[in-house]
PDB file of N, CA and C in Angstrom:
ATOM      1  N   UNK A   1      75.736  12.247  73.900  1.00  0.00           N
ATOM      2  CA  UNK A   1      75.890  13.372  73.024  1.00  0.00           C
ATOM      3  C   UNK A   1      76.001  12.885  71.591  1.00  0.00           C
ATOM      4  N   UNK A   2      74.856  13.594  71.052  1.00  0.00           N
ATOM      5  CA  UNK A   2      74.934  13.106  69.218  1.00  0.00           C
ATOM      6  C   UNK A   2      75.860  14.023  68.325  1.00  0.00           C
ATOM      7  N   UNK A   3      76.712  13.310  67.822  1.00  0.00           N
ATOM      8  CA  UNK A   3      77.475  14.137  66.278  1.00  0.00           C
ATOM      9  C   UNK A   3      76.519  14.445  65.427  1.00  0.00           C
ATOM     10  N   UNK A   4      76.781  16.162  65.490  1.00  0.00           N
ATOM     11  CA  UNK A   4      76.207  16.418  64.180  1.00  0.00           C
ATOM     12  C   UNK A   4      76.076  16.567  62.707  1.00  0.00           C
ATOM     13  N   UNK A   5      77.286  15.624  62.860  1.00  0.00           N
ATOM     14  CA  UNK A   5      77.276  14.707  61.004  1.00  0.00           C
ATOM     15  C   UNK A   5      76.987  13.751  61.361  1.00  0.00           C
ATOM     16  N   UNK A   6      76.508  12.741  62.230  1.00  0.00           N
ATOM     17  CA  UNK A   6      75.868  11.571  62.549  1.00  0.00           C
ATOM     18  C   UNK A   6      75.184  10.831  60.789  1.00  0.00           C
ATOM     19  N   UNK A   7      74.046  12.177  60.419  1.00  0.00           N
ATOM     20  CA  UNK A   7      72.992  12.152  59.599  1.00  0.00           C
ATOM     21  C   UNK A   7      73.959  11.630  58.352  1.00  0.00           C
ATOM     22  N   UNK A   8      74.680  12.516  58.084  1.00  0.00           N
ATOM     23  CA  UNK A   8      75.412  12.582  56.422  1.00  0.00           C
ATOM     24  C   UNK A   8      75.869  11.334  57.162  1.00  0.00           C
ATOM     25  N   UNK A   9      77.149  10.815  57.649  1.00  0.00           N
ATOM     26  CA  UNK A   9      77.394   9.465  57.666  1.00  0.00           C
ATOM     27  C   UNK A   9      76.192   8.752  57.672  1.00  0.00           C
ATOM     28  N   UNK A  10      75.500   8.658  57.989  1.00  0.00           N
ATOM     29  CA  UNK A  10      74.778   7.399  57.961  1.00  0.00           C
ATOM     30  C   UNK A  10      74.087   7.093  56.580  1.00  0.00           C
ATOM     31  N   UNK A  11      73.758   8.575  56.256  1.00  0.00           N
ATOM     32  CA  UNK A  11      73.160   8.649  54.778  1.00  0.00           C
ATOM     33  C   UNK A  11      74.234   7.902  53.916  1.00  0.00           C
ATOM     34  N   UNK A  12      75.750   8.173  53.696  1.00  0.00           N
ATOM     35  CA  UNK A  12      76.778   8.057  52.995  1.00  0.00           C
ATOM     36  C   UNK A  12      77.140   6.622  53.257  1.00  0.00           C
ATOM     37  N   UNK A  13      77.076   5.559  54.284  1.00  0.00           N
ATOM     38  CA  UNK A  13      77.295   4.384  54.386  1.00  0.00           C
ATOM     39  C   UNK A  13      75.855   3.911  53.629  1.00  0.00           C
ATOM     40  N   UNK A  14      74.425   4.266  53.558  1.00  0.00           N
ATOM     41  CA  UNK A  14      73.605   3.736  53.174  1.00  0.00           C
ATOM     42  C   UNK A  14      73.739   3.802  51.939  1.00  0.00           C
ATOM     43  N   UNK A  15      73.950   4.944  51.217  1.00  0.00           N
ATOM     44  CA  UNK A  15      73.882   5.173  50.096  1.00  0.00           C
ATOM     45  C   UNK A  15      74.854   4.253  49.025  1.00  0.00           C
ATOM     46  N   UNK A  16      76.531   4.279  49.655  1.00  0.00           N
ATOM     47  CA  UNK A  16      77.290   3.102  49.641  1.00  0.00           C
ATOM     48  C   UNK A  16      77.003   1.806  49.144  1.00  0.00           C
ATOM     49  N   UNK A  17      76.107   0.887  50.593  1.00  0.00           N
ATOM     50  CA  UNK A  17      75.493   0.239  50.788  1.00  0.00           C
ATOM     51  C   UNK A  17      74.869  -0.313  49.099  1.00  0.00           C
ATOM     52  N   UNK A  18      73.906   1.180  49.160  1.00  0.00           N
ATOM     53  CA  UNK A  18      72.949   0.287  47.807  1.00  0.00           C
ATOM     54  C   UNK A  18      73.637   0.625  46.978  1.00  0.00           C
ATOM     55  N   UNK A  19      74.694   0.981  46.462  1.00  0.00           N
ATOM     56  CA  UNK A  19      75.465   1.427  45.294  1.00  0.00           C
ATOM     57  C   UNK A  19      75.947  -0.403  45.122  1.00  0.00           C
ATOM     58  N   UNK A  20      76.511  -0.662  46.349  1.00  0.00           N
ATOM     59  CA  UNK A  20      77.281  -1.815  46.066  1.00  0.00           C
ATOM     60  C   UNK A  20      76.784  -3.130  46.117  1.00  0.00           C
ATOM     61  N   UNK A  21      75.584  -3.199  46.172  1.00  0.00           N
ATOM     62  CA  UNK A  21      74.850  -3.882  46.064  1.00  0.00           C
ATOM     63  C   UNK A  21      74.118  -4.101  44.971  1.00  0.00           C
ATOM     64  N   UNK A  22      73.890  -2.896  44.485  1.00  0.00           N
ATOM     65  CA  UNK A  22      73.391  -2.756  42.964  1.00  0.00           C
ATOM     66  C   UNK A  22      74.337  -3.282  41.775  1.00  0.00           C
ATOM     67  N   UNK A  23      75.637  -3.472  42.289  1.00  0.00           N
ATOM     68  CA  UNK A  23      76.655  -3.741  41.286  1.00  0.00           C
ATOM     69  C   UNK A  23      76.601  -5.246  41.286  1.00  0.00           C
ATOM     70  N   UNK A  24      76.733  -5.622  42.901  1.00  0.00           N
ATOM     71  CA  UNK A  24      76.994  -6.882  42.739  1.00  0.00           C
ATOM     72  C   UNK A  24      75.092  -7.767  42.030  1.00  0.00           C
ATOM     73  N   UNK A  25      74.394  -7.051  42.319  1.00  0.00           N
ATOM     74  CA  UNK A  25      72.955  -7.579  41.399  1.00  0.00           C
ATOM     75  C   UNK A  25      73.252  -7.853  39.928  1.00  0.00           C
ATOM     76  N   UNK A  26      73.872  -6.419  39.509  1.00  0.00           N
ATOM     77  CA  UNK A  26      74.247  -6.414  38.133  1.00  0.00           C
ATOM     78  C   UNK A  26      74.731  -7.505  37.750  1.00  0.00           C
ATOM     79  N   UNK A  27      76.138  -8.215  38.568  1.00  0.00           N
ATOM     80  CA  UNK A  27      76.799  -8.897  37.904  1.00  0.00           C
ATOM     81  C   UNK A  27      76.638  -9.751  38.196  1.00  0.00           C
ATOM     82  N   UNK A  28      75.773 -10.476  39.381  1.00  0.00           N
ATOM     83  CA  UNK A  28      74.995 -11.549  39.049  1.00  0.00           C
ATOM     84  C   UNK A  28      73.844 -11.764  37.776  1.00  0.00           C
ATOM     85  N   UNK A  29      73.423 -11.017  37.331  1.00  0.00           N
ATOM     86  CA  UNK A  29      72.064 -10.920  36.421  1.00  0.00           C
ATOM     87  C   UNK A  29      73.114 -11.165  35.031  1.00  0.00           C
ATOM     88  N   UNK A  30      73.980  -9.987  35.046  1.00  0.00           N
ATOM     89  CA  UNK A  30      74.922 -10.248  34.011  1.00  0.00           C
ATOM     90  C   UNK A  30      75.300 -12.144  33.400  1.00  0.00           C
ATOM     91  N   UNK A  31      76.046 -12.305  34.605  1.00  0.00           N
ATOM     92  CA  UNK A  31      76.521 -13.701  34.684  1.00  0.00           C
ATOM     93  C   UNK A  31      75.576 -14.783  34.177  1.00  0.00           C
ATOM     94  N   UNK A  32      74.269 -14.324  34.586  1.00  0.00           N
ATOM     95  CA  UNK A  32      73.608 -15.543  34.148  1.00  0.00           C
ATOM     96  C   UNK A  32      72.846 -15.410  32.798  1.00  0.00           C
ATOM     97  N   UNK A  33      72.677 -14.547  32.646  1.00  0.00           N
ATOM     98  CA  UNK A  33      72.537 -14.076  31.112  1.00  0.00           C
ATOM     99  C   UNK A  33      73.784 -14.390  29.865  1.00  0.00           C
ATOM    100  N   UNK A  34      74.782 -14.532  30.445  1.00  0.00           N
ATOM    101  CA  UNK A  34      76.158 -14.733  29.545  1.00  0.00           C
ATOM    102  C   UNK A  34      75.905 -16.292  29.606  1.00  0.00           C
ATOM    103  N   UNK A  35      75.636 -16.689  30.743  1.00  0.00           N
ATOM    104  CA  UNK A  35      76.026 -18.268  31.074  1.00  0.00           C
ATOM    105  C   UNK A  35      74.641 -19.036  29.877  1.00  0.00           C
ATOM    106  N   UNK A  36      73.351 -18.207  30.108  1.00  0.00           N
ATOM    107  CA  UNK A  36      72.571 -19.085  28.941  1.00  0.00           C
ATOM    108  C   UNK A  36      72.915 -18.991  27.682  1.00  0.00           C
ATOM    109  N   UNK A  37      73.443 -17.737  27.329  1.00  0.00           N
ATOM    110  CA  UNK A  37      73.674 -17.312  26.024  1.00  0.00           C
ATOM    111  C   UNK A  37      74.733 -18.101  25.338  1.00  0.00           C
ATOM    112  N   UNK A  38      75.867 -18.885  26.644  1.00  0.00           N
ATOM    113  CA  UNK A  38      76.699 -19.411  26.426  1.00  0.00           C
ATOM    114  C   UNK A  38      76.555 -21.204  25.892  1.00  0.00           C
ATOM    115  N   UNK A  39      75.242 -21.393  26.525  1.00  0.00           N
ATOM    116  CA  UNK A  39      74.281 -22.736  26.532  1.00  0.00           C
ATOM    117  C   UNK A  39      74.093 -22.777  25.188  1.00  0.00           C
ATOM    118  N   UNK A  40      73.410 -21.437  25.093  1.00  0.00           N
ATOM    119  CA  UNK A  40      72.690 -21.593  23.653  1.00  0.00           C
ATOM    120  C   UNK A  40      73.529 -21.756  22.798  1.00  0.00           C
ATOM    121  N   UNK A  41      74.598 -21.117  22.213  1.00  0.00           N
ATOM    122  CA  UNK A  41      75.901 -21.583  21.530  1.00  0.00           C
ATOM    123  C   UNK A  41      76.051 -22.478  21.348  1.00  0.00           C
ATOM    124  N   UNK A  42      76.537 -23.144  22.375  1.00  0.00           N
ATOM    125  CA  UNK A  42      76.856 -24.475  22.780  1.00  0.00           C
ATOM    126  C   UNK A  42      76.007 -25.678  22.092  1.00  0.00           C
ATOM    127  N   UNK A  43      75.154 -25.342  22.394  1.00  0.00           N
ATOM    128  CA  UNK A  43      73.804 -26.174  21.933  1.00  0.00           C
ATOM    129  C   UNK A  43      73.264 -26.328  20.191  1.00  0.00           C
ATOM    130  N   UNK A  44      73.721 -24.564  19.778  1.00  0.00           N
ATOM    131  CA  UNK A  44      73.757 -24.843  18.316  1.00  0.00           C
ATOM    132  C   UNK A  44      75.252 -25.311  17.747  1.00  0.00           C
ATOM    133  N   UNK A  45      76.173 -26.165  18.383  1.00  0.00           N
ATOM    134  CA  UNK A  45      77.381 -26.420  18.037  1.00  0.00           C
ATOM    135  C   UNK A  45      78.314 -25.508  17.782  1.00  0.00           C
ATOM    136  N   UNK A  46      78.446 -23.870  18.543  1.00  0.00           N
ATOM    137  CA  UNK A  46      79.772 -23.530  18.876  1.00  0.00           C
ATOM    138  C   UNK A  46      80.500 -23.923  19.740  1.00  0.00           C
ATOM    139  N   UNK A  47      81.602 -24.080  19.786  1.00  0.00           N
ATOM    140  CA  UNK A  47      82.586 -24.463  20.807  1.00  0.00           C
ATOM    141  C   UNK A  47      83.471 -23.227  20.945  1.00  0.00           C
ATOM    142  N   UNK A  48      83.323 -23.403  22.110  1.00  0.00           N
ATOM    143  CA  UNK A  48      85.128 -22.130  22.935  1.00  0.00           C
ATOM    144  C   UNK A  48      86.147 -22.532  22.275  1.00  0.00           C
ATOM    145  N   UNK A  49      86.721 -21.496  21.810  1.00  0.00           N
ATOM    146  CA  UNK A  49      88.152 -21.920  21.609  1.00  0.00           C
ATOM    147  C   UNK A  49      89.205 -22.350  22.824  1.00  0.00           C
ATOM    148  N   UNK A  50      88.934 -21.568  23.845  1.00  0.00           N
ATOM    149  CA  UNK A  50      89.888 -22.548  25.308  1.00  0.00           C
ATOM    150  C   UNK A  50      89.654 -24.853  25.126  1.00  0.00           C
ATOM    151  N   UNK A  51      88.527 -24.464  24.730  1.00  0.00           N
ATOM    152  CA  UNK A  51      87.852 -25.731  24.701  1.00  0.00           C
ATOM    153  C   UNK A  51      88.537 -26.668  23.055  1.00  0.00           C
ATOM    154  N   UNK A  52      89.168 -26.079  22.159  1.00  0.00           N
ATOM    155  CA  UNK A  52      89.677 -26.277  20.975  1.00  0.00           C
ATOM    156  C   UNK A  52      91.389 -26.629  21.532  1.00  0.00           C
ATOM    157  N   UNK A  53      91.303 -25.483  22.209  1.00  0.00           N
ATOM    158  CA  UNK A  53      92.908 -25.209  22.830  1.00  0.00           C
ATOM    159  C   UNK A  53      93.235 -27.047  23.305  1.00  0.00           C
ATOM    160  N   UNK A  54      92.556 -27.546  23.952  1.00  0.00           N
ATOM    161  CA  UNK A  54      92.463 -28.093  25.246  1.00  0.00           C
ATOM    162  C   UNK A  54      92.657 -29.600  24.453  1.00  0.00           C
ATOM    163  N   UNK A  55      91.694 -29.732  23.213  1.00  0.00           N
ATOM    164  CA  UNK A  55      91.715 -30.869  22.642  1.00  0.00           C
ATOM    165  C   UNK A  55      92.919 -30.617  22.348  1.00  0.00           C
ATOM    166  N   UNK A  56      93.840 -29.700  21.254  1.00  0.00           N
ATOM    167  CA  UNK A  56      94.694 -29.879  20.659  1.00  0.00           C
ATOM    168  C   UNK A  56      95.951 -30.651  21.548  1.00  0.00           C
ATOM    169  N   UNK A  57      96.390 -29.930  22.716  1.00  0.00           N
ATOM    170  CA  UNK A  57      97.303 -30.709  23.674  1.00  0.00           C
ATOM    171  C   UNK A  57      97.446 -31.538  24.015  1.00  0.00           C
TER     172      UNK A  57
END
């Protein structure tokens, strides 16, 4: 015997599904976009201040 909200749940876990998946894409894509941008800095001689912090101690 089938539930007949079977449909909507299944729709509502899928839908879920790509919601949260889409986020975690985001913040991978994010991440690595920060991480070159962070290169590039780096590369034209900015430094982090955590990284300033770190010498001083």
């Amino acid at each position: 015997m089938s539930d007949p909200h079977a449909g909507f749940i299944i729709a509502s876990y899928a839908l879920t599904g790509l919601v949260v998946g889409g986020l975690v894409l985001r913040a991978v894509v994010e991440h690595r976009a920060l991480r070159r941008a962070l290169e590039q800095l780096e590369a034209r001689g900015v430094r982090r201040r955590s990284a300033r912090q770190e010498a001083v101690r």
